[in-house]
Protein backbone atom coordinates (compact mmCIF):
# COMPACT_ATOMS: atom_id res chain seq x y z
CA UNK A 1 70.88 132.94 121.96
CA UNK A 2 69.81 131.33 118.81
CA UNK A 3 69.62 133.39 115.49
CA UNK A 4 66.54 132.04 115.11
CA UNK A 5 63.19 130.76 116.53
CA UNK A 6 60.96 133.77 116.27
CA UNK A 7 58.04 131.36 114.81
CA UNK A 8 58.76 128.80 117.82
CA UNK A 9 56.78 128.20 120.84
CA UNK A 10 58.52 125.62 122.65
CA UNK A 11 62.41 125.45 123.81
CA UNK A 12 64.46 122.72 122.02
CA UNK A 13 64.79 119.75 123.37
CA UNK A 14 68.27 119.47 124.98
CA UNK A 15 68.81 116.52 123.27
CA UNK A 16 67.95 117.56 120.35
CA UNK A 17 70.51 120.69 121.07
CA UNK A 18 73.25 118.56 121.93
CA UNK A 19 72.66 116.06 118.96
CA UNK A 20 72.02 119.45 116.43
CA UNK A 21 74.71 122.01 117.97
CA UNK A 22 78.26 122.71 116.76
CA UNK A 23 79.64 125.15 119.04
CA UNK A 24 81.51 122.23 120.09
CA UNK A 25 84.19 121.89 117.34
CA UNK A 26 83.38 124.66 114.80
CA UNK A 27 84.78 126.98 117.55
CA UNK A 28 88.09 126.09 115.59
CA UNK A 29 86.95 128.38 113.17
CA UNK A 30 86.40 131.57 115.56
CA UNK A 31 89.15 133.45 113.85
CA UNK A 32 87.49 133.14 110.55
CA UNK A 33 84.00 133.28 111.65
CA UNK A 34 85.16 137.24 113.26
CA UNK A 35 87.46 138.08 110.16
CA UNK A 36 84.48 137.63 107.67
CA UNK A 37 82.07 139.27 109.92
CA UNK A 38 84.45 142.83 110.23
CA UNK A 39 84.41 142.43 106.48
CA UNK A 40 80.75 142.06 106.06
CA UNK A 41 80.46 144.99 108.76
CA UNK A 42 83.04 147.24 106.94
CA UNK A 43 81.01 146.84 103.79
CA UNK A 44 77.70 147.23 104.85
CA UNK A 45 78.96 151.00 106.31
CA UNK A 46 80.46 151.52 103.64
CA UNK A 47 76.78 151.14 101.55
CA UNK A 48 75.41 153.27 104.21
CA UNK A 49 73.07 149.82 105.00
CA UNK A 50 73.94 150.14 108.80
CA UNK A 51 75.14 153.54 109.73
CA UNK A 52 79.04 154.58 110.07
CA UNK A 53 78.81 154.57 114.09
CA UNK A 54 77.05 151.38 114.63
CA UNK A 55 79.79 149.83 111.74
CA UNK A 56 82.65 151.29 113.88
CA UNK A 57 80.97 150.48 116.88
CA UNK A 58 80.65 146.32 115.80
CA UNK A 59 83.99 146.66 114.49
CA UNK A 60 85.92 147.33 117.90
CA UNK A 61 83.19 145.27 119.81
CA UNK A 62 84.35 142.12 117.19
CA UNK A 63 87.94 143.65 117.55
CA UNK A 64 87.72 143.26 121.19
CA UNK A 65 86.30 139.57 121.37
CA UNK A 66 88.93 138.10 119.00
CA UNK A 67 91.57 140.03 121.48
CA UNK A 68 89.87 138.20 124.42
CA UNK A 69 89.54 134.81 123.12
CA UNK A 70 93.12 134.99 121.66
CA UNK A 71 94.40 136.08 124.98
CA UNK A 72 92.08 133.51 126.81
CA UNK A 73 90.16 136.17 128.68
CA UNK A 74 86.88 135.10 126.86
CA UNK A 75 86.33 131.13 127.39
CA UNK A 76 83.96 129.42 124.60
CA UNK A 77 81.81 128.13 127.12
CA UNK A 78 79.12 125.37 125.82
CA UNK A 79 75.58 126.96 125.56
CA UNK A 80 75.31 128.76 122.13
CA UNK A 81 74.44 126.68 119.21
CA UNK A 82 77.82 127.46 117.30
CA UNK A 83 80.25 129.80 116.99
CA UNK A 84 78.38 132.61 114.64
CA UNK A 85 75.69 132.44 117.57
CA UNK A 86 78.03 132.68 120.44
CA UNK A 87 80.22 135.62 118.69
CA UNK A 88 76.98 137.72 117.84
CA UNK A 89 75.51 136.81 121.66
CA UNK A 90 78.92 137.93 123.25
CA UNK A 91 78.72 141.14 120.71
CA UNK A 92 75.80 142.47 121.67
CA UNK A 93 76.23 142.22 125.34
CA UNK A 94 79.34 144.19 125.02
CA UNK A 95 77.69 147.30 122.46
CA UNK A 96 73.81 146.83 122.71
CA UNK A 97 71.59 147.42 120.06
CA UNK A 98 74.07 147.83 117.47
CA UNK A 99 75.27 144.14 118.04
CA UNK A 100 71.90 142.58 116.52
CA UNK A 101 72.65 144.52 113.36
CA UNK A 102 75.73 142.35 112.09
CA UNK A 103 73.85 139.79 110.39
CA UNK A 104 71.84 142.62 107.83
CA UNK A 105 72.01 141.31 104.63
CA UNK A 106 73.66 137.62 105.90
CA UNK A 107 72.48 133.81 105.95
CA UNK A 108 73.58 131.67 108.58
CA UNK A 109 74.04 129.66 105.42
CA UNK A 110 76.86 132.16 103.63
CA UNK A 111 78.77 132.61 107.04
CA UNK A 112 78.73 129.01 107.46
CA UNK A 113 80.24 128.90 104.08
CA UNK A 114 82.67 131.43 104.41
CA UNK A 115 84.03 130.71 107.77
CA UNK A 116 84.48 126.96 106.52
CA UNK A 117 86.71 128.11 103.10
CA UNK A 118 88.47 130.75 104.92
CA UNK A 119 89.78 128.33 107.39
CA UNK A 120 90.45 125.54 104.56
CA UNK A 121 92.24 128.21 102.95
CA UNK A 122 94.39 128.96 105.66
CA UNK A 123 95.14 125.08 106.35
CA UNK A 124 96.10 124.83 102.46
CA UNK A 125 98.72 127.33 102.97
CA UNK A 126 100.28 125.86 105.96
CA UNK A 127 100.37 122.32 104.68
CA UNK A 128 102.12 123.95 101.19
CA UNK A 129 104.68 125.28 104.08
CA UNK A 130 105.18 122.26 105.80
CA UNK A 131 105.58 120.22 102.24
CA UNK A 132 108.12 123.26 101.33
CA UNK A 133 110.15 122.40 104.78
CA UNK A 134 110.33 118.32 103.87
CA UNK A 135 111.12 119.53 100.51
CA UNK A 136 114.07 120.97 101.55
CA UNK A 137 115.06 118.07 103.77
CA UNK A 138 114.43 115.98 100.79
CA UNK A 139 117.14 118.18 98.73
CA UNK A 140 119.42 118.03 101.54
CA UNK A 141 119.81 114.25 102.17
CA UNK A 142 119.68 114.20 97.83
CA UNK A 143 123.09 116.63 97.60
CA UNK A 144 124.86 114.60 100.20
CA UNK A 145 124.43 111.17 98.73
CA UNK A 146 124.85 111.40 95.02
CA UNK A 147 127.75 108.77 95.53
CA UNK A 148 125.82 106.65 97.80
CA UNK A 149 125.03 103.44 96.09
CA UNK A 150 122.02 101.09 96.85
CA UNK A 151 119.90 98.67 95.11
CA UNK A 152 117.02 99.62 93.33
CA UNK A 153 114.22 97.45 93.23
CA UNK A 154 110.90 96.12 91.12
CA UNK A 155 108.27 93.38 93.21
CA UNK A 156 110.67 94.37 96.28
CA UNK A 157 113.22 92.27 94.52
CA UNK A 158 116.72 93.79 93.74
CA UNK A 159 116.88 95.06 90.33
CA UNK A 160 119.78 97.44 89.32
CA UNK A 161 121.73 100.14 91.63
CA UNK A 162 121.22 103.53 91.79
CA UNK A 163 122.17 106.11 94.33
CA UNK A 164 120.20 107.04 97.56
CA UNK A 165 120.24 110.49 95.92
CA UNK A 166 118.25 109.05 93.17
CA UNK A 167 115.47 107.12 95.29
CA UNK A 168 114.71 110.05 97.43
CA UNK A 169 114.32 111.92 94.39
CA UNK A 170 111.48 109.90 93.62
CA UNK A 171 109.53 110.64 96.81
CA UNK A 172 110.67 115.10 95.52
CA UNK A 173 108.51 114.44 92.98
CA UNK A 174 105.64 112.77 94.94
CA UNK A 175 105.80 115.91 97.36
CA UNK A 176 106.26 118.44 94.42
CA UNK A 177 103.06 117.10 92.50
CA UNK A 178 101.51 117.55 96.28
CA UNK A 179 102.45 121.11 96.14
CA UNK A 180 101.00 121.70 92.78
CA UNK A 181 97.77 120.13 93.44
CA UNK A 182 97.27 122.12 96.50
CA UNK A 183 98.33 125.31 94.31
CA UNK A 184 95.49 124.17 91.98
CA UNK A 185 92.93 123.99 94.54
CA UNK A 186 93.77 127.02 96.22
CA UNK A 187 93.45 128.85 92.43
CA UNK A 188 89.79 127.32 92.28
CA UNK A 189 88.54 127.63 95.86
CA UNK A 190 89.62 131.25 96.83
CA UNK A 191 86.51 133.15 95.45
CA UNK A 192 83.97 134.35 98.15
CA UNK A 193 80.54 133.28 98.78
CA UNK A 194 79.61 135.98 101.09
CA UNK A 195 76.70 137.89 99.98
CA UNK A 196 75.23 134.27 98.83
CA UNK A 197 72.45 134.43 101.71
CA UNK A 198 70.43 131.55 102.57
CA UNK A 199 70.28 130.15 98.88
CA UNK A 200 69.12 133.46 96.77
CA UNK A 201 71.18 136.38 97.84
CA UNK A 202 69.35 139.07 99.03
CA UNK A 203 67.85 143.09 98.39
CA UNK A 204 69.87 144.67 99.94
CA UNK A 205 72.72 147.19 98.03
CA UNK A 206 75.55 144.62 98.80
CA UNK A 207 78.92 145.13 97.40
CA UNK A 208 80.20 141.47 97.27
CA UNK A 209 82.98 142.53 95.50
CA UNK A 210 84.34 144.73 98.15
CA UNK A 211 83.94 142.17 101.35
CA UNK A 212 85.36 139.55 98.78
CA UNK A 213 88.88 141.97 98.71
CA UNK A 214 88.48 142.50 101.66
CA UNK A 215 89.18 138.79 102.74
CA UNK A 216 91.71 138.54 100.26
CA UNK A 217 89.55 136.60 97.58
CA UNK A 218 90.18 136.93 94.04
CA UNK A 219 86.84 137.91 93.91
CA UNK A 220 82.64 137.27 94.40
CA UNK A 221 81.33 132.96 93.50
CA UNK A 222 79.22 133.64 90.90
CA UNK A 223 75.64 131.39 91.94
CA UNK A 224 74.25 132.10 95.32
CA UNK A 225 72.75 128.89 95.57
CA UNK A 226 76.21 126.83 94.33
CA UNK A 227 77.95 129.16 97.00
CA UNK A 228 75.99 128.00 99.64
CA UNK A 229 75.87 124.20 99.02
CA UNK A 230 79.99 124.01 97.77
CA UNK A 231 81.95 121.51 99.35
CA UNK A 232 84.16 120.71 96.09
CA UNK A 233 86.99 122.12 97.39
CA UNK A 234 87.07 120.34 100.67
CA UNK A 235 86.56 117.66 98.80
CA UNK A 236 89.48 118.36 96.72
CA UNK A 237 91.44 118.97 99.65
CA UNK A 238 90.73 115.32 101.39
CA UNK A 239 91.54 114.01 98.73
CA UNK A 240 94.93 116.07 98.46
CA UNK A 241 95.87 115.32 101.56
CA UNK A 242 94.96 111.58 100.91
CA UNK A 243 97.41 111.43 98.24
CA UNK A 244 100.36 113.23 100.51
CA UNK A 245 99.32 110.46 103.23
CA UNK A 246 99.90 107.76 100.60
CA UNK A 247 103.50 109.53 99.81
CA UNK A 248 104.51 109.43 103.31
CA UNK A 249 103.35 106.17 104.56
CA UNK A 250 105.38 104.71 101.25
CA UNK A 251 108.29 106.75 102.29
CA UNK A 252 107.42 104.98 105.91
CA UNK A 253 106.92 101.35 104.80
CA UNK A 254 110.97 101.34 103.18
CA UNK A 255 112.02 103.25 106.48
CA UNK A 256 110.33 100.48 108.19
CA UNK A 257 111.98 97.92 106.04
CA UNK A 258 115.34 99.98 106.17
CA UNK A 259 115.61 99.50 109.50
CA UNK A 260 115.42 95.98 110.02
CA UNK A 261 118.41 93.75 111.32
CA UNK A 262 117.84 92.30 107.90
CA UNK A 263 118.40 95.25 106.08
CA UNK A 264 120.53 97.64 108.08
CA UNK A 265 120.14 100.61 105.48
CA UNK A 266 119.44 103.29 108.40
CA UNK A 267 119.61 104.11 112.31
CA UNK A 268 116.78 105.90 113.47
CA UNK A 269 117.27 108.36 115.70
CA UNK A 270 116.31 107.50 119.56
CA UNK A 271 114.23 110.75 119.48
CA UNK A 272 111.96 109.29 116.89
CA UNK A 273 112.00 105.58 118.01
CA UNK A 274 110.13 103.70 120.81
CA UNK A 275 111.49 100.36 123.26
CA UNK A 276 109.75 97.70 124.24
CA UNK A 277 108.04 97.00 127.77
CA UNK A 278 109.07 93.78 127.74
CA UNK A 279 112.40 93.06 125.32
CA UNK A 280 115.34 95.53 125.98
CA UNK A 281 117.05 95.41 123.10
CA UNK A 282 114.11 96.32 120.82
CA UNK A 283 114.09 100.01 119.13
CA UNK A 284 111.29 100.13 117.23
CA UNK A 285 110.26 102.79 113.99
CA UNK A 286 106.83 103.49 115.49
CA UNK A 287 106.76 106.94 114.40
CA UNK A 288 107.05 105.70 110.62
CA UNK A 289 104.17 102.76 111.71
CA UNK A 290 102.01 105.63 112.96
CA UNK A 291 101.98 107.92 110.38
CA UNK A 292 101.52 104.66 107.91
CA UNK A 293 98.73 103.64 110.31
CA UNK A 294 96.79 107.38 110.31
CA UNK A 295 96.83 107.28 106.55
CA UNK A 296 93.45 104.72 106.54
CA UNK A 297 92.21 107.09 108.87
CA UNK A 298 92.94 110.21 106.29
CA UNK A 299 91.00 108.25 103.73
CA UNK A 300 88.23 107.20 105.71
CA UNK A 301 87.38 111.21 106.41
CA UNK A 302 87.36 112.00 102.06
CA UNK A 303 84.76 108.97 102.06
CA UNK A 304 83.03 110.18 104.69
CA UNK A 305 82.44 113.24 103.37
CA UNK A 306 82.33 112.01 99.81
CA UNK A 307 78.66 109.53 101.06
CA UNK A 308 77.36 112.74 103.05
CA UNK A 309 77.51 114.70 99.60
CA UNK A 310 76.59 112.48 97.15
CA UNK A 311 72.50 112.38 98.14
CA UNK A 312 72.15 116.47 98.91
CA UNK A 313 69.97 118.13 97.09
CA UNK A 314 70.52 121.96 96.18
CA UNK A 315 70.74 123.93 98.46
CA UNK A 316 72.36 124.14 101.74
CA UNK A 317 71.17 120.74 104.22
CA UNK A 318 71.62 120.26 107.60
CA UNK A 319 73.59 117.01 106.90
CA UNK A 320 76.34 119.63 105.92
CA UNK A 321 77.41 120.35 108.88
CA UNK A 322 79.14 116.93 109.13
CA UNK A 323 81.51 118.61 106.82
CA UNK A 324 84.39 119.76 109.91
CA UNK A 325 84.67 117.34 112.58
CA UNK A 326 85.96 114.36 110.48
CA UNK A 327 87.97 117.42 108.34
CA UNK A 328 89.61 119.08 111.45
CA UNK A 329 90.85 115.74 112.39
CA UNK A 330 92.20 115.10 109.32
CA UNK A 331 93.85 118.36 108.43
CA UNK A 332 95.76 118.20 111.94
CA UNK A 333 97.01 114.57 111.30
CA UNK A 334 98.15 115.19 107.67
CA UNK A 335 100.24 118.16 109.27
CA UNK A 336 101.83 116.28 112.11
CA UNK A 337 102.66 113.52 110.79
CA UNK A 338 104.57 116.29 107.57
CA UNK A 339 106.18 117.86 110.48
CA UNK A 340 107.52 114.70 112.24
CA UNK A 341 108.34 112.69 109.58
CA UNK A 342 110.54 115.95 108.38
CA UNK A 343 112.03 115.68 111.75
CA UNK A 344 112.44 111.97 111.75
CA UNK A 345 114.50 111.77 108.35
CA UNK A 346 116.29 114.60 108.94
CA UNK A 347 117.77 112.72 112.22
CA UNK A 348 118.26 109.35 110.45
CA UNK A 349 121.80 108.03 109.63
CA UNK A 350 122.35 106.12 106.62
CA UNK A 351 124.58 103.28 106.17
CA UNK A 352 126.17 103.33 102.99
CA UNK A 353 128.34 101.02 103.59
CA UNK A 354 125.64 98.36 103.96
CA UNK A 355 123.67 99.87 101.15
CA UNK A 356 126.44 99.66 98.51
CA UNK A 357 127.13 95.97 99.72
CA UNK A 358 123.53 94.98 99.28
CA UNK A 359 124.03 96.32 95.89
CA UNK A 360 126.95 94.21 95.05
CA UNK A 361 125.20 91.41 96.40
CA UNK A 362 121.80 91.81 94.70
CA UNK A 363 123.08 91.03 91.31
CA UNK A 364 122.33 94.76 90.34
CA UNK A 365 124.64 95.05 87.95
CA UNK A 366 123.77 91.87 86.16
CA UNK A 367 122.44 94.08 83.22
CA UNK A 368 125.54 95.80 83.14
CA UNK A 369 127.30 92.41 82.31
CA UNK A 370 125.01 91.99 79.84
CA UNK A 371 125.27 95.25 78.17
CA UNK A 372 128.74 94.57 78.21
CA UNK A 373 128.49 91.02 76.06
CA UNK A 374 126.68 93.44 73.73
CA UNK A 375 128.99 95.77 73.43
CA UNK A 376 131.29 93.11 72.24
CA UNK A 377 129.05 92.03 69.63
CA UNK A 378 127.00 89.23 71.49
CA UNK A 379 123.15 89.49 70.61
CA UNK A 380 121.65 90.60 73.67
CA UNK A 381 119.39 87.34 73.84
CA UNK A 382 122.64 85.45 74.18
CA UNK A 383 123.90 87.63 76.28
CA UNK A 384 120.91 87.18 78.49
CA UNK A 385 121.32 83.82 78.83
CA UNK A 386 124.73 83.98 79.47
CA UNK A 387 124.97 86.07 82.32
CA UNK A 388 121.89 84.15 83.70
CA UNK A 389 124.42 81.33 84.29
CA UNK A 390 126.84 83.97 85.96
CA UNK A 391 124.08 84.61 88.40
CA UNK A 392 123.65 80.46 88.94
CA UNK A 393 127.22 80.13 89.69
CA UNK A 394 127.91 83.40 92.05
CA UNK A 395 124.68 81.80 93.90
CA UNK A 396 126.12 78.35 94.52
CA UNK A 397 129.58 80.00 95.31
CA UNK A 398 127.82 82.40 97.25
CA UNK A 399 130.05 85.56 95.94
CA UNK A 400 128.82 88.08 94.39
CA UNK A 401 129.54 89.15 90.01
CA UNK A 402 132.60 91.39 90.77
CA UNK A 403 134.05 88.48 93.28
CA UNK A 404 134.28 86.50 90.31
CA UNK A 405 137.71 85.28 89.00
CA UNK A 406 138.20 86.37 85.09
CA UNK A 407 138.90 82.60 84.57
CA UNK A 408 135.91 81.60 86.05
CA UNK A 409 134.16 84.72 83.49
CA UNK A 410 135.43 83.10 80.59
CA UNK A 411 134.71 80.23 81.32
CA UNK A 412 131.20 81.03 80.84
CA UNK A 413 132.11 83.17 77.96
CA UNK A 414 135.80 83.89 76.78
CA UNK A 415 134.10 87.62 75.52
CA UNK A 416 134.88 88.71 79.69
CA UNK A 417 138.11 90.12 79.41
CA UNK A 418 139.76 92.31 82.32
CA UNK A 419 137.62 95.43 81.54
CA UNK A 420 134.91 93.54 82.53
CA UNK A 421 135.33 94.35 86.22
CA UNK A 422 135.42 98.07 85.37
CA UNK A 423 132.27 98.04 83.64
CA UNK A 424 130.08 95.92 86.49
CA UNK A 425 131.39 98.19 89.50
CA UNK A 426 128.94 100.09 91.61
CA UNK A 427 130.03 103.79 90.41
CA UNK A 428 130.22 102.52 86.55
CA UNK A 429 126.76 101.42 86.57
CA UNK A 430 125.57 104.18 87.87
CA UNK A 431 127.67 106.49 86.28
CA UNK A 432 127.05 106.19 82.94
CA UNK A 433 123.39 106.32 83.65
CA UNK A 434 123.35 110.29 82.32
CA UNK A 435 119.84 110.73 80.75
CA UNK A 436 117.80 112.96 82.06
CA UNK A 437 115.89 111.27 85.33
CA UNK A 438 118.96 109.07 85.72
CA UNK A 439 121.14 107.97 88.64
CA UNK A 440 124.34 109.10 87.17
CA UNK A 441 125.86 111.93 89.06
CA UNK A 442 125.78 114.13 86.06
CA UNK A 443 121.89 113.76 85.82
CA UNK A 444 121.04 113.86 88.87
CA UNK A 445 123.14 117.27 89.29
CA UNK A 446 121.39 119.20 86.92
CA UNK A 447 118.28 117.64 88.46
CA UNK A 448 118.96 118.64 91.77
CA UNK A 449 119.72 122.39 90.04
CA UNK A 450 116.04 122.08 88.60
CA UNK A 451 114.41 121.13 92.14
CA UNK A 452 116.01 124.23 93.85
CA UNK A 453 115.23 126.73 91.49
CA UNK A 454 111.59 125.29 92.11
CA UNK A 455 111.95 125.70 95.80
CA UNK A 456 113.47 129.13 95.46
CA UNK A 457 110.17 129.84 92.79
CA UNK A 458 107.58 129.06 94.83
CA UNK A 459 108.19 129.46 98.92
CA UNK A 460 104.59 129.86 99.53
CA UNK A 461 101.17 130.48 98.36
């Protein structure tokens, strides 16, 4: 059954069906599509624009067929041109004549719009769940390693140490700021654009704002004809979930790295690692490679979309409907690769040992020496210079600062005197880092006190 073709003489083309229909893949969407239509149902009884037994009487029918297909007694079988087609098809065979009254006062255009922001809705909130979960895991690893010492880095070059604690911290943030952005769109997106109709609304008595509480919306969209065309906030959301992509396949690339023979920082678990077919002693991060790899394919989808918009004219275009296949993929990749990469970190070990060694032997705390010249009244361009030559002669010895003799310190400088030693050590250089946003275990607690009041704030949307 189509919903339209009353001026039509001919049958489509069945190419041109199979190139036009959609039943295919916005059959995702079934929930929705039957959730709106009770609520468009419910309200037009309610204006006394269909009567109170055919309203009931579509309500249990709809009821019924979201039972069935959730139960798999109903199959989506190809043949209808998309979901709101097969739903109102299946309807009426079930209750008759009342069936081909649930789309009074309706476009194919609003429902189309609806079903597609009531399911985008629904994705934001489970991807703000799924961030909330690796949030967590984030805090987790953060509270047990405040003492773990590592090198920090600029260009991928060792630059001063900080704590593991610290480093994942950074990626809290990321994840956090992920969070708030999909708080933001969910603030501007949830308002209701059923009632729209094709472009211009329509005469019947509607109560928009009624099916719009219905459905949990903070209320009516305010233009029918900006209703209908909208694709902002799947826009917004692409782009969202490019962004928490990018986070994770940066967290990925230093897991990557990490785990190199080179490195040694952590063990993957052998539930998140692969072999080789052909070398047995390979164990390689592929979960981390594939979840860096799907982020191109993340971004590809928000420019995708992004071209397909850019040329539309108001109002609603057929060209739309390449708004869900690209964004279905896209939205179920973002929230695997959350889930597993929550998974995979929570079943890493990390070496500390190596980590605080690749510290000591990065030169990290060759600031620290020359903080320490300035504390003893050498101008810190001096002292620069100075512990420049420190770094020339641990290379050539191959030790690293704190392997130095004091004799060999001063004779370089006869400031070094034995204090020196405590001030360069791993915990002292960290340590006394207590500003706010610092390494220092002070900092970082009331930090850490900061990110789980957040987390105990804001569970959900």
């Amino acid at each position: 059954m189509k919903l339209w073709g009353g001026r039509f003489t001919k049958e489509t083309d069945q190419l041109v069906h199979a190139f036009n229909e959609s039943l295919s893949f916005d059959q995702k969407f079934y929930r929705q599509d039957i959730q709106g239509s009770i609520a468009h149902v419910t309200m037009l009884a309610e204006q006394k624009i269909v009567s109170r037994e055919d309203g009931e009487q579509i309500v249990r029918g709809l009821e019924e067929i979201l039972s069935d297909i959730e139960t798999g007694k109903l199959k989506i079988l190809p043949g209808a041109e998309d979901i709101h087609s097969f739903v109102e098809e299946e309807l009426t065979k079930r209750i008759g004549e009342a069936g081909k009254r649930l789309h009074t006062g309706r476009s194919r255009n609003d429902q189309v719009a609806l079903d597609m922001k009531l399911y985008t809705r629904d994705q934001v909130k489970e991807m703000d769940h799924l961030l909330y979960g690796l949030l967590q895991e984030l805090l987790t690893i953060m509270e047990e390693n405040v003492e773990t010492y590592m090198p920090g880095f600029t260009h991928m070059q060792k630059a001063q140490p900080i704590t593991l604690a610290h480093h994942v911290g950074a990626y809290f943030e990321m994840f956090t700021r992920d969070r708030g952005r999909l708080q933001d769109l969910y603030e501007r997106m949830n308002v209701c654009p059923l009632g729209a109709g094709a472009l211009a609304g329509t005469t019947y008595p509607l109560d928009r704002e009624r099916t719009a509480s219905l459905l949990d919306f903070y209320g009516p969209t305010l233009n029918s004809i900006d209703s209908v065309s909208d694709r902002d906030y799947l826009l917004e959301f692409l782009s969202a979930m490019s962004i928490i992509a990018m986070h994770l396949s940066r967290f990925c690339e230093e897991v990557i790295v990490w785990n190199t023979d080179e490195y040694r920082f952590v063990e993957l678990d052998d539930a998140y690692s692969t072999g080789s077919s052909i070398m047995p002693q390979k164990k390689n991060p592929d979960i981390a490679e594939l979840i860096r790899g799907k982020t191109g394919r993340v971004y590809g989808t928000l420019i995708a979309l992004l071209t397909t918009m850019k040329g539309l004219p108001l109002a609603y275009n057929k060209d739309m409907q390449e708004d869900k296949e690209l964004a279905f993929d896209a939205m179920d990749t973002v929230k695997s690769c959350i889930l597993l990469f929550t998974r995979m970190i929570a079943s890493m070990t990390f070496c500390k040992d190596r980590m605080e060694d690749s510290a000591r032997h990065g030169f990290t705390n060759a600031t620290d020496a020359a903080d320490y010249l300035v504390k003893h009244g050498v101008p810190f361009r001096d002292a620069h210079g100075i512990v420049g030559e420190l770094v020339l002669y641990c290379l050539d010895k191959k030790i690293a600062l704190d392997d130095m003799t004091l004799e060999e310190f001063k004779a370089i400088s006869p400031v070094f005197e034995e204090d020196v030693y405590e001030a360069i050590s791993m915990k002292n250089c960290v340590e006394k880092r207590v500003c706010m946003g610092a390494p220092g275990k002070e900092a970082m607690s009331r930090v850490m006190d900061i990110y789980k009041r957040q987390l105990e704030e804001r569970r959900g949307l």
